[in-house]
Protein backbone atom coordinates (compact mmCIF):
# COMPACT_ATOMS: atom_id res chain seq x y z
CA UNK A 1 -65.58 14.66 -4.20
CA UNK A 2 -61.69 14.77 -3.35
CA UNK A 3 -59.64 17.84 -5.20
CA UNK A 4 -56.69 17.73 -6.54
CA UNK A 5 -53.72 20.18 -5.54
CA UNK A 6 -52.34 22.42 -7.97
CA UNK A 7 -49.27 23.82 -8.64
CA UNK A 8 -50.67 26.87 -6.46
CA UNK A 9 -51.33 24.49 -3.70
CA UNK A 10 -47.56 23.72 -3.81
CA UNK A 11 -46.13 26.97 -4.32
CA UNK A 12 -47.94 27.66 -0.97
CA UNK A 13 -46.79 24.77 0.61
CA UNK A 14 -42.66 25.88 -0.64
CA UNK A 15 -43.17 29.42 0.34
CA UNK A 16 -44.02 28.34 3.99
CA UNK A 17 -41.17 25.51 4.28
CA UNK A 18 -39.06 28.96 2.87
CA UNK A 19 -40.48 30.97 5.59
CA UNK A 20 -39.93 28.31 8.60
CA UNK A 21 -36.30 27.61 6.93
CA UNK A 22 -35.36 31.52 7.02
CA UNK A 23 -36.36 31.29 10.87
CA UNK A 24 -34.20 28.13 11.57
CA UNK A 25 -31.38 30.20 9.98
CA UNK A 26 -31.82 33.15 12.27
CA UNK A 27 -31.88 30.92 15.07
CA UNK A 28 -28.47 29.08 13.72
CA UNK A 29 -26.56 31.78 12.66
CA UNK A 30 -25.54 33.30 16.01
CA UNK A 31 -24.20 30.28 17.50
CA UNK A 32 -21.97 29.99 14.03
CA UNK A 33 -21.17 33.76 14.73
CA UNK A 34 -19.64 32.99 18.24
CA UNK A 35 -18.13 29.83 16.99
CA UNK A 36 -16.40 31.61 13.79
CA UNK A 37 -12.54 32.77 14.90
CA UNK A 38 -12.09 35.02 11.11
CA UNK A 39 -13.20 38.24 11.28
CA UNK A 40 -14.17 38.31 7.76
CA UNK A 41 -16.08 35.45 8.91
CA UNK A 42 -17.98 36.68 11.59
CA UNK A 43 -18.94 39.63 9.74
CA UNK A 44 -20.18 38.01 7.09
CA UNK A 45 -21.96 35.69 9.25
CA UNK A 46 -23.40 38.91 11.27
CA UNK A 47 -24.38 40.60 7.83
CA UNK A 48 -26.01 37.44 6.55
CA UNK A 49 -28.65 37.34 9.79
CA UNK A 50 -29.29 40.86 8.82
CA UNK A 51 -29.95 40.03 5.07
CA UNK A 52 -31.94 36.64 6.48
CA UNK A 53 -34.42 38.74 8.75
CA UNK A 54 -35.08 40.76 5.54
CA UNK A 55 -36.20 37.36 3.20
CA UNK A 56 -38.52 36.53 6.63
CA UNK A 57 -39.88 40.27 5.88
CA UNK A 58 -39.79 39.72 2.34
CA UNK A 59 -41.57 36.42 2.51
CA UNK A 60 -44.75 38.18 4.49
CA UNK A 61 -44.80 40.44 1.62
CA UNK A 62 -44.92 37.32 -0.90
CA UNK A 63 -47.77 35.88 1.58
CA UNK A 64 -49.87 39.31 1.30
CA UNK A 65 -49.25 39.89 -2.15
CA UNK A 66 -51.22 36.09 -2.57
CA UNK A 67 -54.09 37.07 0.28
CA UNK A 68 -52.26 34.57 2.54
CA UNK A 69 -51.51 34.45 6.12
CA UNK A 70 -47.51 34.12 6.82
CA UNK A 71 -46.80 30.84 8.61
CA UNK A 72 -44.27 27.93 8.47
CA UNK A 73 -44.42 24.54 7.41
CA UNK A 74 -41.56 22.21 9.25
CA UNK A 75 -38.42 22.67 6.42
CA UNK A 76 -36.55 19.23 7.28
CA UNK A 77 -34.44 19.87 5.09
CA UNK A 78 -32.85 22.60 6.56
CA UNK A 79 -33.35 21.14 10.17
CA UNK A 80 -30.65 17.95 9.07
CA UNK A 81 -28.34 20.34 7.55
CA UNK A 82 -28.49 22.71 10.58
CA UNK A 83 -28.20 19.46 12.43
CA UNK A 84 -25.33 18.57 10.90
CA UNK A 85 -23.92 21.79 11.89
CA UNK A 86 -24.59 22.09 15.43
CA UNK A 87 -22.73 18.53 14.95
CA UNK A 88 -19.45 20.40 13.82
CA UNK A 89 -19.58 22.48 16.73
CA UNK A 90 -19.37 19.69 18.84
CA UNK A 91 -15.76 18.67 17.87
CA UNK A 92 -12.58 19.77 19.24
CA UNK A 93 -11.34 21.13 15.77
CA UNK A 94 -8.52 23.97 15.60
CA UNK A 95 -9.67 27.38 14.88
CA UNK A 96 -8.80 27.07 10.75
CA UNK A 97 -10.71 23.73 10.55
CA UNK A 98 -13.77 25.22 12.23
CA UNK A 99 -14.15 28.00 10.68
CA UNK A 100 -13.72 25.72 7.35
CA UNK A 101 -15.84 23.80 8.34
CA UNK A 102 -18.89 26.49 9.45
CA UNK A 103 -18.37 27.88 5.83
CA UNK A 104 -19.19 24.36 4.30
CA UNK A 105 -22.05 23.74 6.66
CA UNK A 106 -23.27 27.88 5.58
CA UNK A 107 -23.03 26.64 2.32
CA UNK A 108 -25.06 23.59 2.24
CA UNK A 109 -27.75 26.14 3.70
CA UNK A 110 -27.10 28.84 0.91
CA UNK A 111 -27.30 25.90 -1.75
CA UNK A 112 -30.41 24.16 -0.31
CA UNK A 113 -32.54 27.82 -0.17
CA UNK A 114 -30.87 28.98 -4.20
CA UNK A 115 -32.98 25.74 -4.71
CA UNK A 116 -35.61 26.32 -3.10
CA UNK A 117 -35.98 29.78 -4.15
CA UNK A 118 -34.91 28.98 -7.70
CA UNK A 119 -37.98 26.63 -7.80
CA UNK A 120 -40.07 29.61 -6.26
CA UNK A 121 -39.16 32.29 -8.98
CA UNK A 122 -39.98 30.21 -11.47
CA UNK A 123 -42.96 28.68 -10.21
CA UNK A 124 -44.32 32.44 -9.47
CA UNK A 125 -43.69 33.62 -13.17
CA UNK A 126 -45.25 30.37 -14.06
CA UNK A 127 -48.80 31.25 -12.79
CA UNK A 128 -48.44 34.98 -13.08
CA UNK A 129 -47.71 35.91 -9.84
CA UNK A 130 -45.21 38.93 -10.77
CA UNK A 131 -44.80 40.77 -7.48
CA UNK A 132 -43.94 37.65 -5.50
CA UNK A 133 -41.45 36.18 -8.46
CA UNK A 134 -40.00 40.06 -8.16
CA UNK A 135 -39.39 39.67 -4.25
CA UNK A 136 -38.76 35.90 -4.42
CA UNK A 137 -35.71 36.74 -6.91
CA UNK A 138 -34.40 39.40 -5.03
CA UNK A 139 -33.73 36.85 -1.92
CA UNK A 140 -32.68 34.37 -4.32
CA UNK A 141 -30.26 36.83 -5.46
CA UNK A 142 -28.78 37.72 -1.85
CA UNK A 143 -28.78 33.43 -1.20
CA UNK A 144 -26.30 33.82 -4.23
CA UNK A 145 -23.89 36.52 -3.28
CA UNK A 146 -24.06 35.25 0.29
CA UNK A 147 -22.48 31.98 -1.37
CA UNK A 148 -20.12 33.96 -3.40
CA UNK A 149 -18.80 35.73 -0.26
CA UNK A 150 -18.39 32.61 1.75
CA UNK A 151 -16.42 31.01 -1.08
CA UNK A 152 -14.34 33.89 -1.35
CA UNK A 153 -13.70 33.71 2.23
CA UNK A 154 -12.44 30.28 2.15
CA UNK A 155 -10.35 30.53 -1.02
CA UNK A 156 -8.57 34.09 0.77
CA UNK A 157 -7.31 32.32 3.38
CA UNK A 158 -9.67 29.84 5.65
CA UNK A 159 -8.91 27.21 3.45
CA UNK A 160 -5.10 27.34 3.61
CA UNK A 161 -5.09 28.11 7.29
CA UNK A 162 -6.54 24.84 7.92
CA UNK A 163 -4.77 23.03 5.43
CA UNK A 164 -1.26 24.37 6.63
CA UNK A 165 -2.74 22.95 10.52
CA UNK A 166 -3.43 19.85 9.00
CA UNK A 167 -0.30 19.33 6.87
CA UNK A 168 2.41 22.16 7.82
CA UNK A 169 5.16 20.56 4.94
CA UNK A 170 2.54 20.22 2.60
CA UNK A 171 0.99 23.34 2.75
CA UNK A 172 4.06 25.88 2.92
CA UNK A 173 5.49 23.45 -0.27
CA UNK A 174 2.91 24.43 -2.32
CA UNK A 175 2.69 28.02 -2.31
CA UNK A 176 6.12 28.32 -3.47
């Protein structure tokens, strides 16, 4: 007789595309730390593999706290956007434009795991699971503020560097 998954099944099966994701990004992020010309955005970038190595450690505890065994499952999502990324390093943009362009690419990561891990709190609460929701919201947290500090990044000053590259008139016009 064939069973049916449950909602435990997937929350299994998102908690090890989350842990395989998290290890694409520490893989990723020091290539967009050498390719970053801001210091604010290197740092950031260099405090954000920090903070990523602790969700992989935080994961294992999610794992244990369920009597599972760590391991990945493929996250293609993450791969194309990571993809796409590797992509943007390729071109011959100024140093404005591609450090604009590594915070959108960091972003579509940040955005893609709040998802993931928004779906992962709740689905934890759902079934009871208190200590995982508890250590699945504290990364989900960090996925936030990582976003909020890239944003403000780009609004202090990436932004309009590029922009003033791009369109030298048009830029200096509007900030008077």
């Amino acid at each position: 007789m064939a069973t049916t998954d449950t909602l435990h099944d997937a929350f299994l099966d998102e908690l090890r595309d989350a842990y395989d994701a998290e290890h694409q990004v520490i893989s990723a992020l020091p290539k967009m730390v050498k390719a970053a010309t801001a210091t604010t955005l290197k740092a950031a970038f260099e405090s954000h593999l920090e903070e990523t190595r602790g969700h992989v450690a935080r994961l294992e505890q999610v794992f244990a706290s369920l009597d599972e065994k760590p391991r990945g499952k493929h996250c293609d999502g993450v791969c194309g956007i990571l993809e796409e990324g590797r992509a943007v390093l390729e071109e011959d943009f100024d140093a404005p434009t591609m450090d604009a362009c590594l915070i959108a690419g960091a972003q579509r990561v940040e955005h893609y795991e709040m998802a993931a891990y928004g779906t992962l709190v709740a689905w934890a609460r759902a079934m009871g699971h208190d200590e995982a929701a508890s250590l699945l919201e504290e990364t989900l947290e960090e996925e936030k503020a990582a976003d909020e500090k890239l944003t403000s990044i780009a609004e202090d000053g990436v932004n309009a560097a590029a922009a003033k590259k791009a369109h030298p008139v048009k830029a200096t016009a509007r900030r008077r």
